[in-house]
PDB file of N, CA and C in Angstrom:
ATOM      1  N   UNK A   1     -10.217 -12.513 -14.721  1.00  0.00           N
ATOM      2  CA  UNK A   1      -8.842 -12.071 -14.778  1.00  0.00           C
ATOM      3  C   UNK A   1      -8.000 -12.922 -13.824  1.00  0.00           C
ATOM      4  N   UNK A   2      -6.624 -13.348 -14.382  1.00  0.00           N
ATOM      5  CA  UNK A   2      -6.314 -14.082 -13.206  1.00  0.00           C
ATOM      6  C   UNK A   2      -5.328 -13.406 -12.140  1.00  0.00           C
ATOM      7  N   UNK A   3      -5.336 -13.662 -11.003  1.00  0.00           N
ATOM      8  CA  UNK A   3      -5.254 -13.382  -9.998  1.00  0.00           C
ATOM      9  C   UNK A   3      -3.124 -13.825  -9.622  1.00  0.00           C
ATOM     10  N   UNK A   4      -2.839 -12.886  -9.826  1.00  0.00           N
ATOM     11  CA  UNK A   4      -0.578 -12.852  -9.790  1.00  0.00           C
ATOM     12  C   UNK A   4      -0.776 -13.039  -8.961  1.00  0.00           C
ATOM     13  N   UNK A   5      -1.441 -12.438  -7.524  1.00  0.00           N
ATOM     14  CA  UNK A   5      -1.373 -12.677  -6.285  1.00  0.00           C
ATOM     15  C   UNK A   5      -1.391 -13.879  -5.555  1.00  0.00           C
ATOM     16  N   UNK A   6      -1.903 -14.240  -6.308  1.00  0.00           N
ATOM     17  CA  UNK A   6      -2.096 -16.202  -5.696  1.00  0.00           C
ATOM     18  C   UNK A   6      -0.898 -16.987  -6.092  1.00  0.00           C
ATOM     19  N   UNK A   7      -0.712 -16.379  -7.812  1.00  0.00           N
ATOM     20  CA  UNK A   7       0.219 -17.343  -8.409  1.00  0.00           C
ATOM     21  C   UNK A   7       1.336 -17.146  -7.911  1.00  0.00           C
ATOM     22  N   UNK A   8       1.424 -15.702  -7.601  1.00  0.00           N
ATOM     23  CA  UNK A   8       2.988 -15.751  -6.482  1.00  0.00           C
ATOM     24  C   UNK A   8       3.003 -16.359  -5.205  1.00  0.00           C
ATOM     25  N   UNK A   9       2.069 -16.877  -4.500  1.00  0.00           N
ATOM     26  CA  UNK A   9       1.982 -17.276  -3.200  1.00  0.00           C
ATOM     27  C   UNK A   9       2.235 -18.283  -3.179  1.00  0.00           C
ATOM     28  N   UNK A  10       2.146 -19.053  -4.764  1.00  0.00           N
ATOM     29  CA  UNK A  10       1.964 -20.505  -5.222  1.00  0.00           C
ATOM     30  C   UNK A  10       3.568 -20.890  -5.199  1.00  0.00           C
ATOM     31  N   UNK A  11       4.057 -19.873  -5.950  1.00  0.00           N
ATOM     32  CA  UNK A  11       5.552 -20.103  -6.405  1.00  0.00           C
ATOM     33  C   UNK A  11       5.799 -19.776  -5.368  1.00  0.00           C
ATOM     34  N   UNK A  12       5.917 -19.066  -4.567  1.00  0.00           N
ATOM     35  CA  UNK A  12       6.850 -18.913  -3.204  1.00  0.00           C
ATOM     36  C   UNK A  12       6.708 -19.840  -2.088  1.00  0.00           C
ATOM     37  N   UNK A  13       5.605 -20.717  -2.114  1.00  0.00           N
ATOM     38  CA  UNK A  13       5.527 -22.044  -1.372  1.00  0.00           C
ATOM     39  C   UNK A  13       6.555 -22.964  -1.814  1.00  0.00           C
ATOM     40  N   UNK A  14       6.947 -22.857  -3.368  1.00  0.00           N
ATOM     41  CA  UNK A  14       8.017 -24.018  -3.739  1.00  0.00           C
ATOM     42  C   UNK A  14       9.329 -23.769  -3.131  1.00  0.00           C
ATOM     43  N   UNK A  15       9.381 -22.256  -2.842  1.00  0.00           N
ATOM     44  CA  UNK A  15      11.155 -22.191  -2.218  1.00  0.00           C
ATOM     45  C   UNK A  15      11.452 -21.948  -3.453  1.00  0.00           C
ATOM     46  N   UNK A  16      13.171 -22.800  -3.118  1.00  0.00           N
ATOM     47  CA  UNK A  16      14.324 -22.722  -4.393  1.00  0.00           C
ATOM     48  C   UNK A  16      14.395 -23.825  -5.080  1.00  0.00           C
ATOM     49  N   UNK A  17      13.335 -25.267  -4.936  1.00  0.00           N
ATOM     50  CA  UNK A  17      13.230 -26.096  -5.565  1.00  0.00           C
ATOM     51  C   UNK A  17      13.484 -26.015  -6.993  1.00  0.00           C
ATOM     52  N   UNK A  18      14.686 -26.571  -7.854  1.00  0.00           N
ATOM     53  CA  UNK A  18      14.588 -26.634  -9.117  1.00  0.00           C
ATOM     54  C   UNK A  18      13.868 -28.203  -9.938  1.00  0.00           C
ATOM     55  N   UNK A  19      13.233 -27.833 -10.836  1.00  0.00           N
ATOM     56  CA  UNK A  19      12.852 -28.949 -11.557  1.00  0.00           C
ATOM     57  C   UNK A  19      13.823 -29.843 -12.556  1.00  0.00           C
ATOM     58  N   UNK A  20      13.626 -31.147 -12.633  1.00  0.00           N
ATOM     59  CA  UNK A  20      14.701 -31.492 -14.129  1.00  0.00           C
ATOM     60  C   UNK A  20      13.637 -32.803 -14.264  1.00  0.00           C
ATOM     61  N   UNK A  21      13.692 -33.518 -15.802  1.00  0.00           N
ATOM     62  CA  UNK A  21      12.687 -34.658 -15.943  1.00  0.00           C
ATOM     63  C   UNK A  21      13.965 -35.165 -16.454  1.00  0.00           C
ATOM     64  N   UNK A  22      13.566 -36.818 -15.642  1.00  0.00           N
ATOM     65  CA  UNK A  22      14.038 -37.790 -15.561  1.00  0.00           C
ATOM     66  C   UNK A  22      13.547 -38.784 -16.214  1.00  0.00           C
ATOM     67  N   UNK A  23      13.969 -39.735 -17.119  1.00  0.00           N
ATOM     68  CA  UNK A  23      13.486 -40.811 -17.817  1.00  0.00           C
ATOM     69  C   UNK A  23      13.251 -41.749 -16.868  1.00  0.00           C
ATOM     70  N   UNK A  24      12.441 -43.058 -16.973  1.00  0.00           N
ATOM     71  CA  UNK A  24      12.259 -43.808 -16.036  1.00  0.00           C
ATOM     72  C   UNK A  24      13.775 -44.794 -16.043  1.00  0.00           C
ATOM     73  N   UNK A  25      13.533 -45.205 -14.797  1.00  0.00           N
ATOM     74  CA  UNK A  25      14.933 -46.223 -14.624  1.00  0.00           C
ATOM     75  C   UNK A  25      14.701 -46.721 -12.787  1.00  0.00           C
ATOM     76  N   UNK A  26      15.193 -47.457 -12.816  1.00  0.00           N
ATOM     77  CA  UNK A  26      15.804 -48.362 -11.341  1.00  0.00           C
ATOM     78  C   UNK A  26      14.052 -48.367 -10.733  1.00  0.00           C
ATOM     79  N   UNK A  27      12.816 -48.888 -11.789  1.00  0.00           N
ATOM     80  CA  UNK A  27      11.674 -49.064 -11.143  1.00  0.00           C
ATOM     81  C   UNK A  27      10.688 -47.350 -10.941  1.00  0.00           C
ATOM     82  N   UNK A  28      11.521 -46.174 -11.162  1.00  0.00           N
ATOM     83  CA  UNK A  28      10.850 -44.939 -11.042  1.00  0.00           C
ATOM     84  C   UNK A  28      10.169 -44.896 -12.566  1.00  0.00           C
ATOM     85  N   UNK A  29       8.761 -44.139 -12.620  1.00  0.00           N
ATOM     86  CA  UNK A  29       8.071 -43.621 -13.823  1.00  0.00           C
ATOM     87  C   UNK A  29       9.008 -42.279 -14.207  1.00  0.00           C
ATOM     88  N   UNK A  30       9.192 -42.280 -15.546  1.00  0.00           N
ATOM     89  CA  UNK A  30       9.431 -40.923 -15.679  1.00  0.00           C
ATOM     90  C   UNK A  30       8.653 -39.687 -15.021  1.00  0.00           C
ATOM     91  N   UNK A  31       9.520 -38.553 -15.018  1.00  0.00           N
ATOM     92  CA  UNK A  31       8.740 -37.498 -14.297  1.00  0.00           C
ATOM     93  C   UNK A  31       9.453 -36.344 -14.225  1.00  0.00           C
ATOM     94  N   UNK A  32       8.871 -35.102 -13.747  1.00  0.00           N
ATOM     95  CA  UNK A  32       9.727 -34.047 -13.341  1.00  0.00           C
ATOM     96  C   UNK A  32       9.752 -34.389 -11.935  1.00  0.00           C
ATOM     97  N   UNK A  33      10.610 -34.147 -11.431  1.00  0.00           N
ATOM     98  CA  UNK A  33      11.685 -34.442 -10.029  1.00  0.00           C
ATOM     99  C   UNK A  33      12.239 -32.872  -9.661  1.00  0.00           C
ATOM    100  N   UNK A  34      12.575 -32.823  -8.204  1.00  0.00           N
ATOM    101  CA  UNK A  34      12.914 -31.858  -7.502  1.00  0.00           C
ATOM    102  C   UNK A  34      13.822 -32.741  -6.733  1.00  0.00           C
ATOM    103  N   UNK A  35      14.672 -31.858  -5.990  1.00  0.00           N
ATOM    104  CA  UNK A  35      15.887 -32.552  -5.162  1.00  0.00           C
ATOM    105  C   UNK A  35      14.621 -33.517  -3.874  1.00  0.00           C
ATOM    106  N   UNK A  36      13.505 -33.068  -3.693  1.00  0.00           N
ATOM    107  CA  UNK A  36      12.338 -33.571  -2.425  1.00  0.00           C
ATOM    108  C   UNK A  36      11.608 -34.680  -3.457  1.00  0.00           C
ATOM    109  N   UNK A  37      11.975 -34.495  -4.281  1.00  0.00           N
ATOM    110  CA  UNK A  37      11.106 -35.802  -5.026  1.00  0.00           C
ATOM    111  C   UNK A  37      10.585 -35.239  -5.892  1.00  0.00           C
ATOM    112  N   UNK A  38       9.650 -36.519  -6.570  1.00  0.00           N
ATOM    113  CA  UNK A  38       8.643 -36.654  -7.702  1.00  0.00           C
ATOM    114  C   UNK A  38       7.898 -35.457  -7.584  1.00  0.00           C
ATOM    115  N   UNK A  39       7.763 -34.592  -8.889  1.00  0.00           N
ATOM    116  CA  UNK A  39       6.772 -33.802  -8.688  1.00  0.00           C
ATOM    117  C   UNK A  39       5.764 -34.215  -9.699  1.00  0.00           C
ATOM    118  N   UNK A  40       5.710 -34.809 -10.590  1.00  0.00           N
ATOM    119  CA  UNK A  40       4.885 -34.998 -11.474  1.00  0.00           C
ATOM    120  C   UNK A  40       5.376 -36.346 -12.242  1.00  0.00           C
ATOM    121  N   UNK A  41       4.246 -37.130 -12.320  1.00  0.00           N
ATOM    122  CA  UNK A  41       4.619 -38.571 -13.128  1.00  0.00           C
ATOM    123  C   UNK A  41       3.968 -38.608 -14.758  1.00  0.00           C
ATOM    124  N   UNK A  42       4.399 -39.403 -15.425  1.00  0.00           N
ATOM    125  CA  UNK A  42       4.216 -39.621 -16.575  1.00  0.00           C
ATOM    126  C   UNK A  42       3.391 -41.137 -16.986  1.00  0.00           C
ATOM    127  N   UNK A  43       2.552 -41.266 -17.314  1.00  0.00           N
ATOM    128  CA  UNK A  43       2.293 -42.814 -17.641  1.00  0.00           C
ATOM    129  C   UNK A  43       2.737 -42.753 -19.163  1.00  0.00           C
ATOM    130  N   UNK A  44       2.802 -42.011 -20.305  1.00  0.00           N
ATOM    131  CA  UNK A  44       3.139 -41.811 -21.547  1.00  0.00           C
ATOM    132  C   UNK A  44       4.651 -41.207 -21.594  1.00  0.00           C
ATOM    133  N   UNK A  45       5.772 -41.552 -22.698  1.00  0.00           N
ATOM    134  CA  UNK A  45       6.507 -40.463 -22.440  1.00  0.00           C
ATOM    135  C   UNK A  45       6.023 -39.394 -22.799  1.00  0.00           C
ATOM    136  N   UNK A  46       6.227 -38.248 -22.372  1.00  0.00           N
ATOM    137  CA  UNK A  46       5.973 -36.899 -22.956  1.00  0.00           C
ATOM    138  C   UNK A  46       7.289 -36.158 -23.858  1.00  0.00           C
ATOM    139  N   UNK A  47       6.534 -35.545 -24.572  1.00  0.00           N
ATOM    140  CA  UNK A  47       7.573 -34.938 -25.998  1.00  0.00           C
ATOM    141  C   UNK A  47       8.497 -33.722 -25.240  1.00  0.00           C
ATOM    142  N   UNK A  48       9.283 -33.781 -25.829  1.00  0.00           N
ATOM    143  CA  UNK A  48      10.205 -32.399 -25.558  1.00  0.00           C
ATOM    144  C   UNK A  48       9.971 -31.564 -25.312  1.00  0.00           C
ATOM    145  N   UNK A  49       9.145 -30.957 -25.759  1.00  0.00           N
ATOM    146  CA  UNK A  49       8.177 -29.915 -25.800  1.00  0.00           C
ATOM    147  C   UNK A  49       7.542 -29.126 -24.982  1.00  0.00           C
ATOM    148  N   UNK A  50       6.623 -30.643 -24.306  1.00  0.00           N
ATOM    149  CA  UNK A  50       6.045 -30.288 -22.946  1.00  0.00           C
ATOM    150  C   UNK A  50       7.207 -29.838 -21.706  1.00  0.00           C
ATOM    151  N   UNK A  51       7.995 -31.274 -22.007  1.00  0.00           N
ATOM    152  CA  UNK A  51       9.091 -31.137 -20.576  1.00  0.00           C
ATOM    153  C   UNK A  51       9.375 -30.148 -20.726  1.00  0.00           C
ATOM    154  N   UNK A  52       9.937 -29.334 -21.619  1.00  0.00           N
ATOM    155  CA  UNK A  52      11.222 -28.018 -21.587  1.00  0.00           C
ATOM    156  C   UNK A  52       9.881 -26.906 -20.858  1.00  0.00           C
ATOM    157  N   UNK A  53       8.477 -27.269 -21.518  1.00  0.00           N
ATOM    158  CA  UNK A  53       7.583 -26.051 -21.428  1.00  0.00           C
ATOM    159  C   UNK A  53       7.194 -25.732 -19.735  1.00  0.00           C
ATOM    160  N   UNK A  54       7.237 -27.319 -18.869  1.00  0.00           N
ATOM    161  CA  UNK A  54       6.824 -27.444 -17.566  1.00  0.00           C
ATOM    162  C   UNK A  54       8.389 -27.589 -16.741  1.00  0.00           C
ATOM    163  N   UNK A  55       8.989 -27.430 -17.321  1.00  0.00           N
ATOM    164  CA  UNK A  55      10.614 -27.301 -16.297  1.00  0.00           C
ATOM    165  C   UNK A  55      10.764 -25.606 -16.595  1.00  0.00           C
ATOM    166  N   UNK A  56      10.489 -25.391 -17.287  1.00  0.00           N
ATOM    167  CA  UNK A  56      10.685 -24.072 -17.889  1.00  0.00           C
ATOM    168  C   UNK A  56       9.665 -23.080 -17.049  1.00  0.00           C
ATOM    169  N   UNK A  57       8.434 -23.366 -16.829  1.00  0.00           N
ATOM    170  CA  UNK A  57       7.892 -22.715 -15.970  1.00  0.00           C
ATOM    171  C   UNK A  57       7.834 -22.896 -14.907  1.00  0.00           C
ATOM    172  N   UNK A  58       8.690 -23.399 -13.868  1.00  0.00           N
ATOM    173  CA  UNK A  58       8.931 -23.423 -12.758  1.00  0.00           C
ATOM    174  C   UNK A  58       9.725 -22.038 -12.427  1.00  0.00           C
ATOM    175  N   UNK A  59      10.628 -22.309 -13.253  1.00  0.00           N
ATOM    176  CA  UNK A  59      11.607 -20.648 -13.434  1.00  0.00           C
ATOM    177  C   UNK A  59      10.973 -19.143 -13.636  1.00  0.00           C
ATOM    178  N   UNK A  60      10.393 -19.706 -15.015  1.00  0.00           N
ATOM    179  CA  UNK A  60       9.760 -18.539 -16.250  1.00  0.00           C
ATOM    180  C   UNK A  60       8.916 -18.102 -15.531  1.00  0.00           C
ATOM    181  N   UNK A  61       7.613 -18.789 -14.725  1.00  0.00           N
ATOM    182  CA  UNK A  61       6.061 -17.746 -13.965  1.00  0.00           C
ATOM    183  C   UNK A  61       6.791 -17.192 -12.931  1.00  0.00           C
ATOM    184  N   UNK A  62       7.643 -16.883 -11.741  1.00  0.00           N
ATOM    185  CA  UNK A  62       7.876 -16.226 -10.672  1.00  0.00           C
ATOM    186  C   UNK A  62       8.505 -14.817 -11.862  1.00  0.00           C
ATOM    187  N   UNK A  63       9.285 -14.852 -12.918  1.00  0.00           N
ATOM    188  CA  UNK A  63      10.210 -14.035 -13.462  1.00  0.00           C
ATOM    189  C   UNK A  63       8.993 -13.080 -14.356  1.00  0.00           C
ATOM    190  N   UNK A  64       8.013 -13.829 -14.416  1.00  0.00           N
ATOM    191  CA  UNK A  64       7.165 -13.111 -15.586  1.00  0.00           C
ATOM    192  C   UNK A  64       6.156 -12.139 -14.105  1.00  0.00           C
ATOM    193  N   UNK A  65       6.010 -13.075 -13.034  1.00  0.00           N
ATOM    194  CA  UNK A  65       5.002 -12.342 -11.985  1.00  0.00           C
ATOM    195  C   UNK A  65       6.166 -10.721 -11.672  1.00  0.00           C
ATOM    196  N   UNK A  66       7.283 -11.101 -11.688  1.00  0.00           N
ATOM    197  CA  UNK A  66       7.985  -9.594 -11.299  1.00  0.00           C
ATOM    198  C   UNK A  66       8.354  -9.018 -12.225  1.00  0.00           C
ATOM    199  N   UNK A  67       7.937  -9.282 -13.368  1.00  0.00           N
ATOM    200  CA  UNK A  67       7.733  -8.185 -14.540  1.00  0.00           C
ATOM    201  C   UNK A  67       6.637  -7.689 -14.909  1.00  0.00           C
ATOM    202  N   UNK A  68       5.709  -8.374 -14.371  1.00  0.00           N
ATOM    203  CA  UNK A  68       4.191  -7.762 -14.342  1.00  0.00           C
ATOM    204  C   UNK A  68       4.021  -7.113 -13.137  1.00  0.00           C
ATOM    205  N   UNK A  69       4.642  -7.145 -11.982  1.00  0.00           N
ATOM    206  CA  UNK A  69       4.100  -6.209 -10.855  1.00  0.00           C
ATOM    207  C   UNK A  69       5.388  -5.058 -11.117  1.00  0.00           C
ATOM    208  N   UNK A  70       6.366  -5.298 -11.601  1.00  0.00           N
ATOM    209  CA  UNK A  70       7.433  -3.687 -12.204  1.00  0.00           C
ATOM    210  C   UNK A  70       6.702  -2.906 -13.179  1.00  0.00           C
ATOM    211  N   UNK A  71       5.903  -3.313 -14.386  1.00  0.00           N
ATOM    212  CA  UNK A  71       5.150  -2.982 -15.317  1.00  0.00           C
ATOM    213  C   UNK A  71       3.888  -1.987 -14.928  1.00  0.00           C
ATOM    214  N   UNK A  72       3.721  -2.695 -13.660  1.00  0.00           N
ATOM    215  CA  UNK A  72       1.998  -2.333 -13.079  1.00  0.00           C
ATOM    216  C   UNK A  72       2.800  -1.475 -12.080  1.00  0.00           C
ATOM    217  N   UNK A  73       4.047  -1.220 -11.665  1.00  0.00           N
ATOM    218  CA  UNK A  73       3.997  -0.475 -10.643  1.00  0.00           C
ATOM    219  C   UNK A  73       4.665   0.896 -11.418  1.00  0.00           C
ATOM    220  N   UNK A  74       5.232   0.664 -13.107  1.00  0.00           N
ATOM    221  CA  UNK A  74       5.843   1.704 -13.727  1.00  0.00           C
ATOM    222  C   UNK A  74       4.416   2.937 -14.036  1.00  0.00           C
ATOM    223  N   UNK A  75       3.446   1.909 -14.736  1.00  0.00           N
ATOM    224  CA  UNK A  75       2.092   2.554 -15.069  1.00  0.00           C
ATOM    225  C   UNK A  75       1.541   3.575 -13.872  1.00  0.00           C
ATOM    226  N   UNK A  76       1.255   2.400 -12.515  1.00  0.00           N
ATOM    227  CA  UNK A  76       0.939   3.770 -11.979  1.00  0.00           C
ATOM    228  C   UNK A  76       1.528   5.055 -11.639  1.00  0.00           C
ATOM    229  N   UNK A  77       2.904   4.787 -11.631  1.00  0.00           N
ATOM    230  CA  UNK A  77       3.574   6.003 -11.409  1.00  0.00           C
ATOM    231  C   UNK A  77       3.794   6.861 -12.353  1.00  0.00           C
ATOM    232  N   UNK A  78       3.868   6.747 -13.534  1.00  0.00           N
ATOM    233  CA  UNK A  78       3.772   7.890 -15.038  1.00  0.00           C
ATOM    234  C   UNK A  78       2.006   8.226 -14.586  1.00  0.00           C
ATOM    235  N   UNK A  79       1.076   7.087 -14.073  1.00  0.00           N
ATOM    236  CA  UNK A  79      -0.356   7.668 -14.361  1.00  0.00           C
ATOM    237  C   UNK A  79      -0.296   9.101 -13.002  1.00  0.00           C
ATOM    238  N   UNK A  80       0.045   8.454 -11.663  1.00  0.00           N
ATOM    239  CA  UNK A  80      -0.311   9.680 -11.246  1.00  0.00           C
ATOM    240  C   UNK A  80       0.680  10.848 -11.294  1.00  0.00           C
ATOM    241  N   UNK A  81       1.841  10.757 -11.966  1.00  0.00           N
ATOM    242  CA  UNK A  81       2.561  12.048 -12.178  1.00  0.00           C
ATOM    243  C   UNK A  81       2.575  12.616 -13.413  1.00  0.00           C
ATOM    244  N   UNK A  82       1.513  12.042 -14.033  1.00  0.00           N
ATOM    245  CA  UNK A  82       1.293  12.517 -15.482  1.00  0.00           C
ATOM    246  C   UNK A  82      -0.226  13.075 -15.151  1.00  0.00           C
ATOM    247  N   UNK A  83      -0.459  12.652 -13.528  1.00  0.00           N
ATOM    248  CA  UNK A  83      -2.094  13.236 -13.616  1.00  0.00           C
ATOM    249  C   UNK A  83      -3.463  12.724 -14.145  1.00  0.00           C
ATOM    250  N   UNK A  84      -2.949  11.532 -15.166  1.00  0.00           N
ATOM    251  CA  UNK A  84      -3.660  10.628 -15.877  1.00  0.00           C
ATOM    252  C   UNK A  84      -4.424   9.915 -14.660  1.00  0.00           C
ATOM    253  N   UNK A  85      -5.385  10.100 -14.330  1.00  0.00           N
ATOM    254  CA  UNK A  85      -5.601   8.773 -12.866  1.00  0.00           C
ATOM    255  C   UNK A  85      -6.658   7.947 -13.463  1.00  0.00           C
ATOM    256  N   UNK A  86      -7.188   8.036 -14.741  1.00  0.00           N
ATOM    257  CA  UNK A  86      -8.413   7.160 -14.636  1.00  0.00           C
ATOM    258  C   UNK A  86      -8.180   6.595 -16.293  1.00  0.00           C
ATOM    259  N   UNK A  87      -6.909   5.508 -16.165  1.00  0.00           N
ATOM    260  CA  UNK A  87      -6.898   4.187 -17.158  1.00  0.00           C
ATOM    261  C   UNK A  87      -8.062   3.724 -17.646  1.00  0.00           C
ATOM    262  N   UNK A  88      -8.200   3.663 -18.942  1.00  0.00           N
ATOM    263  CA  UNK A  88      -9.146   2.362 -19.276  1.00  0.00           C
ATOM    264  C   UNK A  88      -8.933   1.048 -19.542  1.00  0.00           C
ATOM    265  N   UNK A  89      -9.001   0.430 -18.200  1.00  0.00           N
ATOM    266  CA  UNK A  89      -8.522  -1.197 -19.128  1.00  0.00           C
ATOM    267  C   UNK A  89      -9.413  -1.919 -18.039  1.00  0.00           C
ATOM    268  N   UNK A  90      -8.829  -3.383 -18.623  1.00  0.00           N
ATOM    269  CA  UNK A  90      -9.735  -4.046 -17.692  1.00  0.00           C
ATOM    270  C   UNK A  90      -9.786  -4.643 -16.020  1.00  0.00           C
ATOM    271  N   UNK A  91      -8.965  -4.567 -15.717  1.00  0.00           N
ATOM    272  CA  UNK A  91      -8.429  -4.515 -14.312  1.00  0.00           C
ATOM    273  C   UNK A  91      -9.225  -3.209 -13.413  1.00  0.00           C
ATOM    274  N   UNK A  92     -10.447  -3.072 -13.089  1.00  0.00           N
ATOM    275  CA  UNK A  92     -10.772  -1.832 -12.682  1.00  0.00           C
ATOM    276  C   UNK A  92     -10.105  -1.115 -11.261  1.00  0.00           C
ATOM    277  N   UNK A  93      -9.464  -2.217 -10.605  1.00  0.00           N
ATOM    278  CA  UNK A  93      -8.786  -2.015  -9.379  1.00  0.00           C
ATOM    279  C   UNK A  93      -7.867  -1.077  -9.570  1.00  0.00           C
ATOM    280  N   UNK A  94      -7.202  -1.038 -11.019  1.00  0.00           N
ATOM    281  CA  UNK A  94      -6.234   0.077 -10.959  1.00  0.00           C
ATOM    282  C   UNK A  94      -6.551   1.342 -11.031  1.00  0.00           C
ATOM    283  N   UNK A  95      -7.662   1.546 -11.838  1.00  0.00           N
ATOM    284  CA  UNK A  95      -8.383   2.781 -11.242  1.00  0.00           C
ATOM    285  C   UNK A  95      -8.476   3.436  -9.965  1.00  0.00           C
ATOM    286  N   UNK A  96      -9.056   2.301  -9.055  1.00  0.00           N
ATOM    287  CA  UNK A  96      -9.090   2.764  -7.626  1.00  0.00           C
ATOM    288  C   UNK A  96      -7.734   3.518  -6.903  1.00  0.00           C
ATOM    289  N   UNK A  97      -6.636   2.661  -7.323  1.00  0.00           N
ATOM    290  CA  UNK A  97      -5.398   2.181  -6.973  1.00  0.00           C
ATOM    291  C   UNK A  97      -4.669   3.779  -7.056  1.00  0.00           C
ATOM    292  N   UNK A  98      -5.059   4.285  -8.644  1.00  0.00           N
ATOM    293  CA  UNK A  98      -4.322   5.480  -9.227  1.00  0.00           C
ATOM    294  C   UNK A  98      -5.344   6.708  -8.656  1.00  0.00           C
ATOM    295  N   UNK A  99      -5.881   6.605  -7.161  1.00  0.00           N
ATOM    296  CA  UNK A  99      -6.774   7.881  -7.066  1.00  0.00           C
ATOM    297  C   UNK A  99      -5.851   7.952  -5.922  1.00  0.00           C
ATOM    298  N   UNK A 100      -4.733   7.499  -5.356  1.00  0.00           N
ATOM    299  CA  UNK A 100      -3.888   7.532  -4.525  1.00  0.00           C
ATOM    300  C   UNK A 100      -2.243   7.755  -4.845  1.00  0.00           C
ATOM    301  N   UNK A 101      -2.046   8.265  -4.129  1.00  0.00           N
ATOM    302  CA  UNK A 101      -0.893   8.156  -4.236  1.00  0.00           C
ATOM    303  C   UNK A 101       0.461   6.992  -4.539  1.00  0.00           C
ATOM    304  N   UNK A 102       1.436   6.562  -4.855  1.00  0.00           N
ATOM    305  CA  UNK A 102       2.167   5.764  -4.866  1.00  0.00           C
ATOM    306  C   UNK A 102       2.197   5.289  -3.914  1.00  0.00           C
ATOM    307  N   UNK A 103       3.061   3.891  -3.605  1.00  0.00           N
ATOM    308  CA  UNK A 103       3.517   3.828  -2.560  1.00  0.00           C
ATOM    309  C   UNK A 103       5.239   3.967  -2.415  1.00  0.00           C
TER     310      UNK A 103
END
């Protein structure tokens, strides 16, 4: 299972860095770029596709990590005020999680 906790630790190391890809010019490889520089180089161009998909998740994973910890924090709270405490899914931690109280 993968682990939000990291991936948020990941994204919150970047700051407010925004991404944009730059075609090559004045001797630079194409790449995605941050105002601190090169973040990623290209030896091929890459298709549209990719760029929009890897500029796009610079934004998109921090926005999707706080809709998955609002999601996970809505669940437990209908579970223990619905009394429900023992979910079946695969995350067994939430089990543990829902033998407690909220926070």
């Amino acid at each position: 299972m993968r682990d939000f906790e990291q991936d948020r630790k990941i994204c919150e190391a970047l700051g407010d860095r925004k991404w944009t890809f730059e075609k090559e010019q004045d001797g630079f490889a194409s790449g995605i770029w941050s105002q601190y520089g090169c973040v990623a180089e290209f030896v091929d161009e890459p298709d549209k596709v990719n760029i929009d998909f890897i500029v796009g998740a610079r934004d998109g994973w921090p926005a999707a990590l706080d809709e998955v910890k609002r999601l996970s924090e809505n669940i437990h709270a209908y579970a223990y005020e619905s009394g429900r405490v023992s979910l079946k899914c695969q995350d067994q931690s939430i089990d543990k999680e829902l033998k407690t109280e909220p926070a």
